[in-house]
Every structure is written in C-alpha cells, then in structure tokens.
PDB file of N, CA and C in Angstrom:
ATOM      1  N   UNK A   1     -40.865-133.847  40.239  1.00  0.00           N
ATOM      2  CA  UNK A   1     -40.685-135.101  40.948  1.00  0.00           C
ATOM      3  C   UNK A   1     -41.935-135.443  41.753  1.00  0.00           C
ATOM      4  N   UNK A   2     -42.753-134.456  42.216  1.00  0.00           N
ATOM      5  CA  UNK A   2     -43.660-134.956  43.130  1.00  0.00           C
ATOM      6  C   UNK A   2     -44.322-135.170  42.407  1.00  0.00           C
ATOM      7  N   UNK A   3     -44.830-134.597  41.074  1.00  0.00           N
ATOM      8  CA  UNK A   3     -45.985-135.318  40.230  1.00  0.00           C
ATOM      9  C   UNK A   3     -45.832-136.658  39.900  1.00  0.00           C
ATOM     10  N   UNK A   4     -44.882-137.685  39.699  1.00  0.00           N
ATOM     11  CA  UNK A   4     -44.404-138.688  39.189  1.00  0.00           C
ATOM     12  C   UNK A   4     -44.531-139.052  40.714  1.00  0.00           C
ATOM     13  N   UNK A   5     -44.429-138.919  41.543  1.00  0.00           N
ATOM     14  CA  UNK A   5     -44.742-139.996  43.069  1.00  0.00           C
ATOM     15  C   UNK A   5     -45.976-140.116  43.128  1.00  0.00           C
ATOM     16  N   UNK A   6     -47.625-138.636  43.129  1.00  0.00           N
ATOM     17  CA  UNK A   6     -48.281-138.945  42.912  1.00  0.00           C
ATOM     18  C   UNK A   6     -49.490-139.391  42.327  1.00  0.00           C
ATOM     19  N   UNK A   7     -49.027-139.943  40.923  1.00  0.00           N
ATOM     20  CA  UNK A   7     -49.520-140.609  39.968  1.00  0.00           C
ATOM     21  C   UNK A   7     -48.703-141.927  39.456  1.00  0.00           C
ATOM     22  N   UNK A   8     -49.341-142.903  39.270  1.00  0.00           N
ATOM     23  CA  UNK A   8     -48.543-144.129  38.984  1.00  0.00           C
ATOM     24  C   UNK A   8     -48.639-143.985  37.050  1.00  0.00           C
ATOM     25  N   UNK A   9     -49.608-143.470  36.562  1.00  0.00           N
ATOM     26  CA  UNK A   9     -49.795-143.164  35.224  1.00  0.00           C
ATOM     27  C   UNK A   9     -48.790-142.069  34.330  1.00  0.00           C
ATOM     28  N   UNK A  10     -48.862-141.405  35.341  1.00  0.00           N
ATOM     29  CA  UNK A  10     -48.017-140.304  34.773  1.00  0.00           C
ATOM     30  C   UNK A  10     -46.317-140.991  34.337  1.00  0.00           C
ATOM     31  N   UNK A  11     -45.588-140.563  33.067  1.00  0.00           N
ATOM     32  CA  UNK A  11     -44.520-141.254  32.824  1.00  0.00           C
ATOM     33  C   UNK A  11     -43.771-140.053  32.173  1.00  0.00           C
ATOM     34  N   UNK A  12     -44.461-138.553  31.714  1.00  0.00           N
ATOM     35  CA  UNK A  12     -43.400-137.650  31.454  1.00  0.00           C
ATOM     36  C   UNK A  12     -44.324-136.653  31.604  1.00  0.00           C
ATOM     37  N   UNK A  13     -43.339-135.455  31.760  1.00  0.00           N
ATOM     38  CA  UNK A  13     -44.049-134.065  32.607  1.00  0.00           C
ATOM     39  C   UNK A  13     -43.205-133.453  31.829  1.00  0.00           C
ATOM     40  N   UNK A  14     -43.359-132.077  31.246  1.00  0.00           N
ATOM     41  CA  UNK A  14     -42.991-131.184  30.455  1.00  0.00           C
ATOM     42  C   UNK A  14     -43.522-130.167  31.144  1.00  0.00           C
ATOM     43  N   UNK A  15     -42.353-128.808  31.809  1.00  0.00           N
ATOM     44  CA  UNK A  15     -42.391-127.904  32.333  1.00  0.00           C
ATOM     45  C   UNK A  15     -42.300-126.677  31.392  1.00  0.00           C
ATOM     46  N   UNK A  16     -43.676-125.723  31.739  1.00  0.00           N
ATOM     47  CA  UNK A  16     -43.521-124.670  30.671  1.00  0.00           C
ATOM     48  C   UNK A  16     -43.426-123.623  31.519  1.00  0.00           C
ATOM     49  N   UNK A  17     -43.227-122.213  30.681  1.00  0.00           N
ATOM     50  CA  UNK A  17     -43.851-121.082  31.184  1.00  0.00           C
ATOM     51  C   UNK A  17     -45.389-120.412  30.709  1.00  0.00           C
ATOM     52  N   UNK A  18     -45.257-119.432  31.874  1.00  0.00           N
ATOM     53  CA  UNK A  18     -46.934-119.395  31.885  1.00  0.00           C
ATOM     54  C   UNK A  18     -47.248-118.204  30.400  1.00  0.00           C
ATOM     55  N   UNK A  19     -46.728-117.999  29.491  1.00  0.00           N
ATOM     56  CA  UNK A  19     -46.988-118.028  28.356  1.00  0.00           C
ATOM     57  C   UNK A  19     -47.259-119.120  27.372  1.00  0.00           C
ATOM     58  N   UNK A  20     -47.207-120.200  27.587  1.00  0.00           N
ATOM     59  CA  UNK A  20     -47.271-121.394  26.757  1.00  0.00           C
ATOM     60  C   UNK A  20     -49.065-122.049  27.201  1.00  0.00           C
ATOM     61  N   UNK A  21     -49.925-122.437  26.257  1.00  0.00           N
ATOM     62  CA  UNK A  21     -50.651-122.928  26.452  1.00  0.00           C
ATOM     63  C   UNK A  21     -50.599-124.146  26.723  1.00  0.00           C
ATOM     64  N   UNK A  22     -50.804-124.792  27.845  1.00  0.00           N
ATOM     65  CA  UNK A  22     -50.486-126.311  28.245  1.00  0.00           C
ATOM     66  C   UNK A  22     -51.643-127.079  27.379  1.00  0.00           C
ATOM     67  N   UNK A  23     -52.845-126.985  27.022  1.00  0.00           N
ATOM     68  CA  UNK A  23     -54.105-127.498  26.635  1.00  0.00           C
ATOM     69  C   UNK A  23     -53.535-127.542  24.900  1.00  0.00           C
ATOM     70  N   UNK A  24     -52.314-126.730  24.451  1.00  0.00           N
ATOM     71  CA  UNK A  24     -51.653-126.902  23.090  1.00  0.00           C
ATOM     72  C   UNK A  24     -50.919-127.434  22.555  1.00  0.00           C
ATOM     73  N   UNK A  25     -51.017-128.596  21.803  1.00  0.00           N
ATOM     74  CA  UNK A  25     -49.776-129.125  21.625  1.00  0.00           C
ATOM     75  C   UNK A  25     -48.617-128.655  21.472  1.00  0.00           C
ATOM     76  N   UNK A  26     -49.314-128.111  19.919  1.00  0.00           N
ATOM     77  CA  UNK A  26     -48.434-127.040  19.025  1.00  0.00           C
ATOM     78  C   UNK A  26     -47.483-126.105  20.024  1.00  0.00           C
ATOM     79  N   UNK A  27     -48.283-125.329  20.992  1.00  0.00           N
ATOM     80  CA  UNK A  27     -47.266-124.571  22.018  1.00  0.00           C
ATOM     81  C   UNK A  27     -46.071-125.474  22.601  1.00  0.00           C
ATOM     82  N   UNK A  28     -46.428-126.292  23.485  1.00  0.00           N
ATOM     83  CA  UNK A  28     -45.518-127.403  24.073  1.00  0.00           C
ATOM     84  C   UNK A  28     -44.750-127.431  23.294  1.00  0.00           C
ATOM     85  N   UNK A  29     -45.161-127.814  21.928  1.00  0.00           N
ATOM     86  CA  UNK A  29     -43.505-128.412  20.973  1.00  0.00           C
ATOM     87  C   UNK A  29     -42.826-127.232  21.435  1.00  0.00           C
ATOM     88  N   UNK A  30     -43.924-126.225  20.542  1.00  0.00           N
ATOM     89  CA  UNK A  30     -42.516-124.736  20.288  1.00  0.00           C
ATOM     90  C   UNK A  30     -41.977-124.802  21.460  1.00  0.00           C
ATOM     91  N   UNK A  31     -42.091-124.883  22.473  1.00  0.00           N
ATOM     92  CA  UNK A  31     -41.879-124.527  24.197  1.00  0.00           C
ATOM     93  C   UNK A  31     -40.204-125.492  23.891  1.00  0.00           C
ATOM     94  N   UNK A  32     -40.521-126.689  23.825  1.00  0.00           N
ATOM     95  CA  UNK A  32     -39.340-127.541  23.871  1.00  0.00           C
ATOM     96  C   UNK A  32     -38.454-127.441  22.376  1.00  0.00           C
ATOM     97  N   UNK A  33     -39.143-126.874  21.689  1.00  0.00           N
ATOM     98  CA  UNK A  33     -38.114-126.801  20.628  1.00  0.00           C
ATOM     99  C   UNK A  33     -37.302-125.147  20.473  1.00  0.00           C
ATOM    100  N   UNK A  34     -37.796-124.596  21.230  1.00  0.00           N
ATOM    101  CA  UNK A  34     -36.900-123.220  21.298  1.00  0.00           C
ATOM    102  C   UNK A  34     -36.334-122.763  23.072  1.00  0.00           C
ATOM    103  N   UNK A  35     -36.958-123.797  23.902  1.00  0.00           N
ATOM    104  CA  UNK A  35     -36.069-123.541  25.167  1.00  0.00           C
ATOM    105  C   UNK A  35     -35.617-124.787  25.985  1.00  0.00           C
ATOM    106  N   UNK A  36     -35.713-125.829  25.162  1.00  0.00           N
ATOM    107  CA  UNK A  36     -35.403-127.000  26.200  1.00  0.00           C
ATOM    108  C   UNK A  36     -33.918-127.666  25.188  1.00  0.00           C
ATOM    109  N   UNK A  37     -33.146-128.092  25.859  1.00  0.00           N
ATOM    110  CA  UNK A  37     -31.770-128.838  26.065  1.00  0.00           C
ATOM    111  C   UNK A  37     -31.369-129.910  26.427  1.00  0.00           C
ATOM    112  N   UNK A  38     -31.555-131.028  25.452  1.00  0.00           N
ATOM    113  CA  UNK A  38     -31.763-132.267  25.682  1.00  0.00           C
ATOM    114  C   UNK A  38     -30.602-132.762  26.640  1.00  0.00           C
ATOM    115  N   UNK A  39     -29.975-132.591  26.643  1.00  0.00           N
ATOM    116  CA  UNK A  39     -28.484-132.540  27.539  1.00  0.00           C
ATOM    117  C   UNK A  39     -28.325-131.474  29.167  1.00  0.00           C
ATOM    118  N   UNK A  40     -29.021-131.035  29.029  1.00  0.00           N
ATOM    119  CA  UNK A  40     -29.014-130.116  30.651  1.00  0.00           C
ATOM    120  C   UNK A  40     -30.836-129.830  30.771  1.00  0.00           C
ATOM    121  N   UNK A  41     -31.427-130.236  30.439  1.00  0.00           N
ATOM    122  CA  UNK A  41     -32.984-129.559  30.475  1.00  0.00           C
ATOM    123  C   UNK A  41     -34.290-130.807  30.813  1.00  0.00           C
ATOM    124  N   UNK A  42     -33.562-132.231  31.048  1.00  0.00           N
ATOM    125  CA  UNK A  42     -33.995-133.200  31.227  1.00  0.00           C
ATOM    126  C   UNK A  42     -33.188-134.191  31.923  1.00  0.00           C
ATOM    127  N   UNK A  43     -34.414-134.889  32.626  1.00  0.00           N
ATOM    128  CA  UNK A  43     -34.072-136.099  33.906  1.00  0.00           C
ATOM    129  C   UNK A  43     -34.811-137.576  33.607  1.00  0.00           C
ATOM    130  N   UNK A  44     -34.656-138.226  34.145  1.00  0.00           N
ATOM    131  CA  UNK A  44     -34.824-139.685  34.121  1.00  0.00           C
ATOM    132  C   UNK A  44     -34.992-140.360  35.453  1.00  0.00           C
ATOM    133  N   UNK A  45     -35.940-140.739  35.742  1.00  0.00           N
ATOM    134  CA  UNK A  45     -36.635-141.281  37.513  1.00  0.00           C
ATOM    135  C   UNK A  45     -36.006-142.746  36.508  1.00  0.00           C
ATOM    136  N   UNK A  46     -35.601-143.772  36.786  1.00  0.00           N
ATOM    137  CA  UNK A  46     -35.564-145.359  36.472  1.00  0.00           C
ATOM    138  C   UNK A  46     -36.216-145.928  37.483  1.00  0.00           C
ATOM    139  N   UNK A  47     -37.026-147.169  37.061  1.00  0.00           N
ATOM    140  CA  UNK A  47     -36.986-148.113  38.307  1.00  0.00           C
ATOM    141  C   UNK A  47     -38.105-147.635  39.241  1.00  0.00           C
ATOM    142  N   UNK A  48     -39.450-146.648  38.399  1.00  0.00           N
ATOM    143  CA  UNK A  48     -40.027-146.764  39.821  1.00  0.00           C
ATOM    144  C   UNK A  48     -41.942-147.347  39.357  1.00  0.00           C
ATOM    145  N   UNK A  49     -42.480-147.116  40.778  1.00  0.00           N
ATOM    146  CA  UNK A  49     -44.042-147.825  39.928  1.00  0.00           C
ATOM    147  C   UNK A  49     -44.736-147.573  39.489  1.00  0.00           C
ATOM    148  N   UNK A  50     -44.973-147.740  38.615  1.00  0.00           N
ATOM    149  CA  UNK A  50     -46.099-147.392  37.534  1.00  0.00           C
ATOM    150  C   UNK A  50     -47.271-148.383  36.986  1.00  0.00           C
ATOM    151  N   UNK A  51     -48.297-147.539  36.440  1.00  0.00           N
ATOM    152  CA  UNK A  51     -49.648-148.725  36.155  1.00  0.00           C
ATOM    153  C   UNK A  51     -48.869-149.928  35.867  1.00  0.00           C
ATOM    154  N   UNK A  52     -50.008-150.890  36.408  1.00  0.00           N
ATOM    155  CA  UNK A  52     -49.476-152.011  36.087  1.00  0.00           C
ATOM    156  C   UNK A  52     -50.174-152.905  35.017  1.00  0.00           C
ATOM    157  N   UNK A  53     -51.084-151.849  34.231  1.00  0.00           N
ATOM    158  CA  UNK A  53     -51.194-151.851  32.888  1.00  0.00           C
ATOM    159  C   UNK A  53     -50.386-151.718  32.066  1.00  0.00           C
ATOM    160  N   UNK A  54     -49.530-150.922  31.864  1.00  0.00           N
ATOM    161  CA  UNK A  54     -48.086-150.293  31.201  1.00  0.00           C
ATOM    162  C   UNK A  54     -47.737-151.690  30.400  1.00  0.00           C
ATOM    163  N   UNK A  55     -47.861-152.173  29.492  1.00  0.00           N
ATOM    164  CA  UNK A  55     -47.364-152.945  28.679  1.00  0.00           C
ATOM    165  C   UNK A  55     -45.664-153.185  28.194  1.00  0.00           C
ATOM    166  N   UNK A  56     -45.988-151.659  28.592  1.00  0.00           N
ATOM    167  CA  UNK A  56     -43.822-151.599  28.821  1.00  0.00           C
ATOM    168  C   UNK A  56     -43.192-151.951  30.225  1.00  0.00           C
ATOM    169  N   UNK A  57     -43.803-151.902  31.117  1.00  0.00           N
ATOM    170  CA  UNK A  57     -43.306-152.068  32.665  1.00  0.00           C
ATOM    171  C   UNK A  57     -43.072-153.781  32.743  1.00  0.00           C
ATOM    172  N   UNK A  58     -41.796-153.422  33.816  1.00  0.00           N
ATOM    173  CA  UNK A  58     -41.650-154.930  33.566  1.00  0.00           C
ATOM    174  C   UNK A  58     -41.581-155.057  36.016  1.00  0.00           C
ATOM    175  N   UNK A  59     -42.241-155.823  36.003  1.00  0.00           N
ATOM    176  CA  UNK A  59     -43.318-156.089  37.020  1.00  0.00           C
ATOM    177  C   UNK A  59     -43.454-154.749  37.897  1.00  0.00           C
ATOM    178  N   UNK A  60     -43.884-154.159  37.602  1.00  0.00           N
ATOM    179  CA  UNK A  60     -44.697-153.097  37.947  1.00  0.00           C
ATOM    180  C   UNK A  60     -43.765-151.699  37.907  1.00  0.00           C
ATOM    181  N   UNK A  61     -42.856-151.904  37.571  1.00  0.00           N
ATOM    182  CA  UNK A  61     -41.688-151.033  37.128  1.00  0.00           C
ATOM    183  C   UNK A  61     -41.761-150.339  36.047  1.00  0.00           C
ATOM    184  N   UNK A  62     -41.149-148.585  36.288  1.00  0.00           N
ATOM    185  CA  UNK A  62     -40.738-148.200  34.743  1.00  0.00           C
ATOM    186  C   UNK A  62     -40.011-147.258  34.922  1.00  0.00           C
ATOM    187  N   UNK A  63     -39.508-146.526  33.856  1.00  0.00           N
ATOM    188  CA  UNK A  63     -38.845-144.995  34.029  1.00  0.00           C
ATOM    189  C   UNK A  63     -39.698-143.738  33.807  1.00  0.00           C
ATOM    190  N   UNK A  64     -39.533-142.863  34.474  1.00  0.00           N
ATOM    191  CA  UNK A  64     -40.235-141.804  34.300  1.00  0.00           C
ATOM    192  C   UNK A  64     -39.156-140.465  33.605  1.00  0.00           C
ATOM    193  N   UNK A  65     -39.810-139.531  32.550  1.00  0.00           N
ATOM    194  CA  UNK A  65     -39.291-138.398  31.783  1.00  0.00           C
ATOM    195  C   UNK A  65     -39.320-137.139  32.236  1.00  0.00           C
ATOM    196  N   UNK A  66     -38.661-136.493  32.669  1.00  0.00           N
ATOM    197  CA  UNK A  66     -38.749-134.466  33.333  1.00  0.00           C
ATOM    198  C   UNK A  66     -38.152-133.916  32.303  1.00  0.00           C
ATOM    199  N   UNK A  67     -39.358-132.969  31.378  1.00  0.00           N
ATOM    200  CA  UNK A  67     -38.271-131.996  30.649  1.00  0.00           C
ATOM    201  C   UNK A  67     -38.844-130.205  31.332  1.00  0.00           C
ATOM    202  N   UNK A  68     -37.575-129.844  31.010  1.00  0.00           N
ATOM    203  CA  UNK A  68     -38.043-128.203  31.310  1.00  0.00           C
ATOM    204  C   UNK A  68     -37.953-127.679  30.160  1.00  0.00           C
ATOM    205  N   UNK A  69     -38.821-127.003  29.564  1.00  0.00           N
ATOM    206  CA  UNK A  69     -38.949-126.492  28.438  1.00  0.00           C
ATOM    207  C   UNK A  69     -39.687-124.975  28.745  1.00  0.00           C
ATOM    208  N   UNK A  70     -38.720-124.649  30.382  1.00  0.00           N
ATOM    209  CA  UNK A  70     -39.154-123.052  30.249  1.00  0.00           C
ATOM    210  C   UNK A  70     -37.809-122.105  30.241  1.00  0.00           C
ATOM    211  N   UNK A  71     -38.301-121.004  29.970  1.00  0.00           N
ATOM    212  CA  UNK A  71     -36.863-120.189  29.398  1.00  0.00           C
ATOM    213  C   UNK A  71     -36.085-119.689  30.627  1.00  0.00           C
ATOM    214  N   UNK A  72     -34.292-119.451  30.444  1.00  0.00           N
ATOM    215  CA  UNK A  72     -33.635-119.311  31.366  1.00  0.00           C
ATOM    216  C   UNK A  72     -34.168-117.666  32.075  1.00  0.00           C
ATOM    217  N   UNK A  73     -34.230-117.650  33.605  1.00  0.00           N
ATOM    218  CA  UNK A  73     -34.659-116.360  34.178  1.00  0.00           C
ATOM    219  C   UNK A  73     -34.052-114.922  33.752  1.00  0.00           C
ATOM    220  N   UNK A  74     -32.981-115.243  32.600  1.00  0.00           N
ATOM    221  CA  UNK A  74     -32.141-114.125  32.328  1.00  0.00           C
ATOM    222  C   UNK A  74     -32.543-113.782  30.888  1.00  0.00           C
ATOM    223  N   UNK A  75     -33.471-114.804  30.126  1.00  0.00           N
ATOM    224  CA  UNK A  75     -34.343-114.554  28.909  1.00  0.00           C
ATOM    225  C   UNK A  75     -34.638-113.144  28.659  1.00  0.00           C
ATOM    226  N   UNK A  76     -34.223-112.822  27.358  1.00  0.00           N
ATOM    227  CA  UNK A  76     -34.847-111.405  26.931  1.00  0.00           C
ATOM    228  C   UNK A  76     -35.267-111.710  25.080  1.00  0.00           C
ATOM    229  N   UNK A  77     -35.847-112.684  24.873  1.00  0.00           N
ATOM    230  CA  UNK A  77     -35.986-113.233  23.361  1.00  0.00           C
ATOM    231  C   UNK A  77     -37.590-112.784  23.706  1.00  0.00           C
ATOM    232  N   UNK A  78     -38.142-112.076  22.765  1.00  0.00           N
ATOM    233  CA  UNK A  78     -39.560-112.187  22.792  1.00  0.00           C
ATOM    234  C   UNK A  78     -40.253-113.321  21.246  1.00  0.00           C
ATOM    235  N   UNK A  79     -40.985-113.690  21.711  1.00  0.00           N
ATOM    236  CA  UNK A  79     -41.885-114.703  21.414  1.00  0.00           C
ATOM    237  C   UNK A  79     -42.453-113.891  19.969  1.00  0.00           C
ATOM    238  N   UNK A  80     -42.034-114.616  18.701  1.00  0.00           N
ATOM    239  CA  UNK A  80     -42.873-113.859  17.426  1.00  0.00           C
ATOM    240  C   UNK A  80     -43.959-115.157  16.534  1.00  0.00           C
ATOM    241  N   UNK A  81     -44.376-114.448  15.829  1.00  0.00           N
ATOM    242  CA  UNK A  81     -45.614-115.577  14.799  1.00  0.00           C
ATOM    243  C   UNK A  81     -45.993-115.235  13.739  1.00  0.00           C
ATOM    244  N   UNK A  82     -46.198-115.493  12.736  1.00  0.00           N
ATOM    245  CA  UNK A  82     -46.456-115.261  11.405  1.00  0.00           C
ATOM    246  C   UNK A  82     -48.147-114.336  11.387  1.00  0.00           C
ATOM    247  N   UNK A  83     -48.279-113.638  10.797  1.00  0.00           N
ATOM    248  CA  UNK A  83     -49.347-112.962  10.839  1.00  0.00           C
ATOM    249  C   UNK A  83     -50.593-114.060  10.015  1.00  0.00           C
ATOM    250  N   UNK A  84     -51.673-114.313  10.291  1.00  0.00           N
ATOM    251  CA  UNK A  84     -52.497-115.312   9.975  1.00  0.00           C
ATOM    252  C   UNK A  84     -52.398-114.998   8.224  1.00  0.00           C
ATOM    253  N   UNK A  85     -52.538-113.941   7.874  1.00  0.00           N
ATOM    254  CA  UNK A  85     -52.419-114.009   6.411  1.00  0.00           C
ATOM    255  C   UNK A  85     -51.670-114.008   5.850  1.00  0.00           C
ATOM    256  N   UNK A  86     -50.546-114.245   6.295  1.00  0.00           N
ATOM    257  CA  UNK A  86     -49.412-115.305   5.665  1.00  0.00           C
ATOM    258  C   UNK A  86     -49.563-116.797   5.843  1.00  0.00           C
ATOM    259  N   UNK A  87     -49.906-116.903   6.871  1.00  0.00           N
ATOM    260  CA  UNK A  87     -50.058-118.910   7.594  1.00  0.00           C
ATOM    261  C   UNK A  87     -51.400-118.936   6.384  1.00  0.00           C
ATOM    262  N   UNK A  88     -52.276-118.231   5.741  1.00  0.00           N
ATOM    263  CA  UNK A  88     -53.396-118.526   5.193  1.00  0.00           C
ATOM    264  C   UNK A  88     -52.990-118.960   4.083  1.00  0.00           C
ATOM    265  N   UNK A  89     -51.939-117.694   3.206  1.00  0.00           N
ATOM    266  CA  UNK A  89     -52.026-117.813   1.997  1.00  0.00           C
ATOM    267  C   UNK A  89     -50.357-119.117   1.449  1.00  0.00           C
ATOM    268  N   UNK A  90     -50.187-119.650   2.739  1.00  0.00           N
ATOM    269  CA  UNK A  90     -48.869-120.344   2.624  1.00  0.00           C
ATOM    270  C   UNK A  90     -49.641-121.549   2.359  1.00  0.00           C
ATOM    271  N   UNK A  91     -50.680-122.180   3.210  1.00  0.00           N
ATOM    272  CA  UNK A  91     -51.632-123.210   3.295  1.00  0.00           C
ATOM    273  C   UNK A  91     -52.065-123.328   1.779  1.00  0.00           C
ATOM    274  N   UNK A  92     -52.999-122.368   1.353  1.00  0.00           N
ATOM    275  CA  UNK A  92     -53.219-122.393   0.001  1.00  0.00           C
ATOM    276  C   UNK A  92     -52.201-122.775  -1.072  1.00  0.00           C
ATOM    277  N   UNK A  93     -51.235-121.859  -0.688  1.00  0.00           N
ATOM    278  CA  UNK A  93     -50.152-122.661  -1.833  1.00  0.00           C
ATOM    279  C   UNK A  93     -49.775-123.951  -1.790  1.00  0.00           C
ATOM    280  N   UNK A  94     -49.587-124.149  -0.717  1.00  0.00           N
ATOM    281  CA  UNK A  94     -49.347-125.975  -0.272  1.00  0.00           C
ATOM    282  C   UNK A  94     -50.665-126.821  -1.226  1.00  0.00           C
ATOM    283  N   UNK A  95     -51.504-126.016  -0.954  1.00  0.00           N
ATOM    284  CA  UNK A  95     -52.597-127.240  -1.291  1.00  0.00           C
ATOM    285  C   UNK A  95     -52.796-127.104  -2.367  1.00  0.00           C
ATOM    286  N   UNK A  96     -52.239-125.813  -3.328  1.00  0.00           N
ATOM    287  CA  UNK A  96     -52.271-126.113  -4.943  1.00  0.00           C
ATOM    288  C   UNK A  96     -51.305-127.062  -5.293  1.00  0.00           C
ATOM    289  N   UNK A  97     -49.998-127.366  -4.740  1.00  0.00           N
ATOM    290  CA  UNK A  97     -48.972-127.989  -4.959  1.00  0.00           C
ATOM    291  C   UNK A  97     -49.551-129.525  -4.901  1.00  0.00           C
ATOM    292  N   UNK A  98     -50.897-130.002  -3.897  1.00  0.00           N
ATOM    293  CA  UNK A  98     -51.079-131.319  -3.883  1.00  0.00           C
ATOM    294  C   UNK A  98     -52.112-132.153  -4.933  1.00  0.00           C
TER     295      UNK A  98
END
C-alpha cells in the first residue's frame, strides 16, 4: 500500500520472496503461478491518483493491483528445474518440428 501512495505511476506491485529474481520475468510468473491465489492473494486500491498521462484514468483517477505471490510461512515445497540439458535438447526438438 505505501508503494502505490508513493508513486502516482505505479498501478500493480507483485510481492515475492527473496528467492525469486525480481529483475526476471520468467521468475515473477513462476512466483505467481505456483504461490499466488487469485481469490485470497490479491487487492484492489479503486479510485485513487494516478499519472495523469494514464490514458485509462478517467480525471486523474484509477485502480491500483496488490498481488502476493510469496509462499505461505508454513511452506515446505522446495523449488525444482529442469537440468539445462534437457531445456537444450527439448528446444532443439521444437525447432526441428518448425
């Protein structure tokens, strides 16, 4: 919430843990696609100010997005990944297929 008071630009904030590379997209997704809950894991500011560039704002108005996409404190799932020479030789096959 306080980031969204001080920035008028800012319009969604995605909360990770400090295993997730913020500078990654790719992380972020995974982040929200294996710990966030569209139904309990996100908020909605309506109605407040934002650039008044915003092409969507309607006079200087908008809604702002909070997701948490970090894992519950009682988490015991560890984090796995394909070994690169599989992600290598999966790529290759893809690209004989095109």
């Amino acid at each position: 919430m306080a980031l969204f008071g001080l920035d008028s630009y800012i319009k969604l904030a995605i909360a990770v843990d400090e295993d997730v590379n913020v500078y990654s997209e790719e992380e972020v997704l995974w982040a929200m696609a294996t710990r966030f809950q569209a139904d309990t894991d996100s908020f909605i500011v309506p109605k407040v100010f934002c650039n008044r560039l915003d092409p969507s704002a309607v006079d200087g108005m908008s809604a702002k997005l909070g997701i948490d996409a970090t894992a519950p404190l009682d988490w015991d799932v560890q984090r796995t990944s394909l070994p690169g020479k599989v992600i290598e030789e999966v790529n290759r096959l893809l690209q004989n297929r095109i």
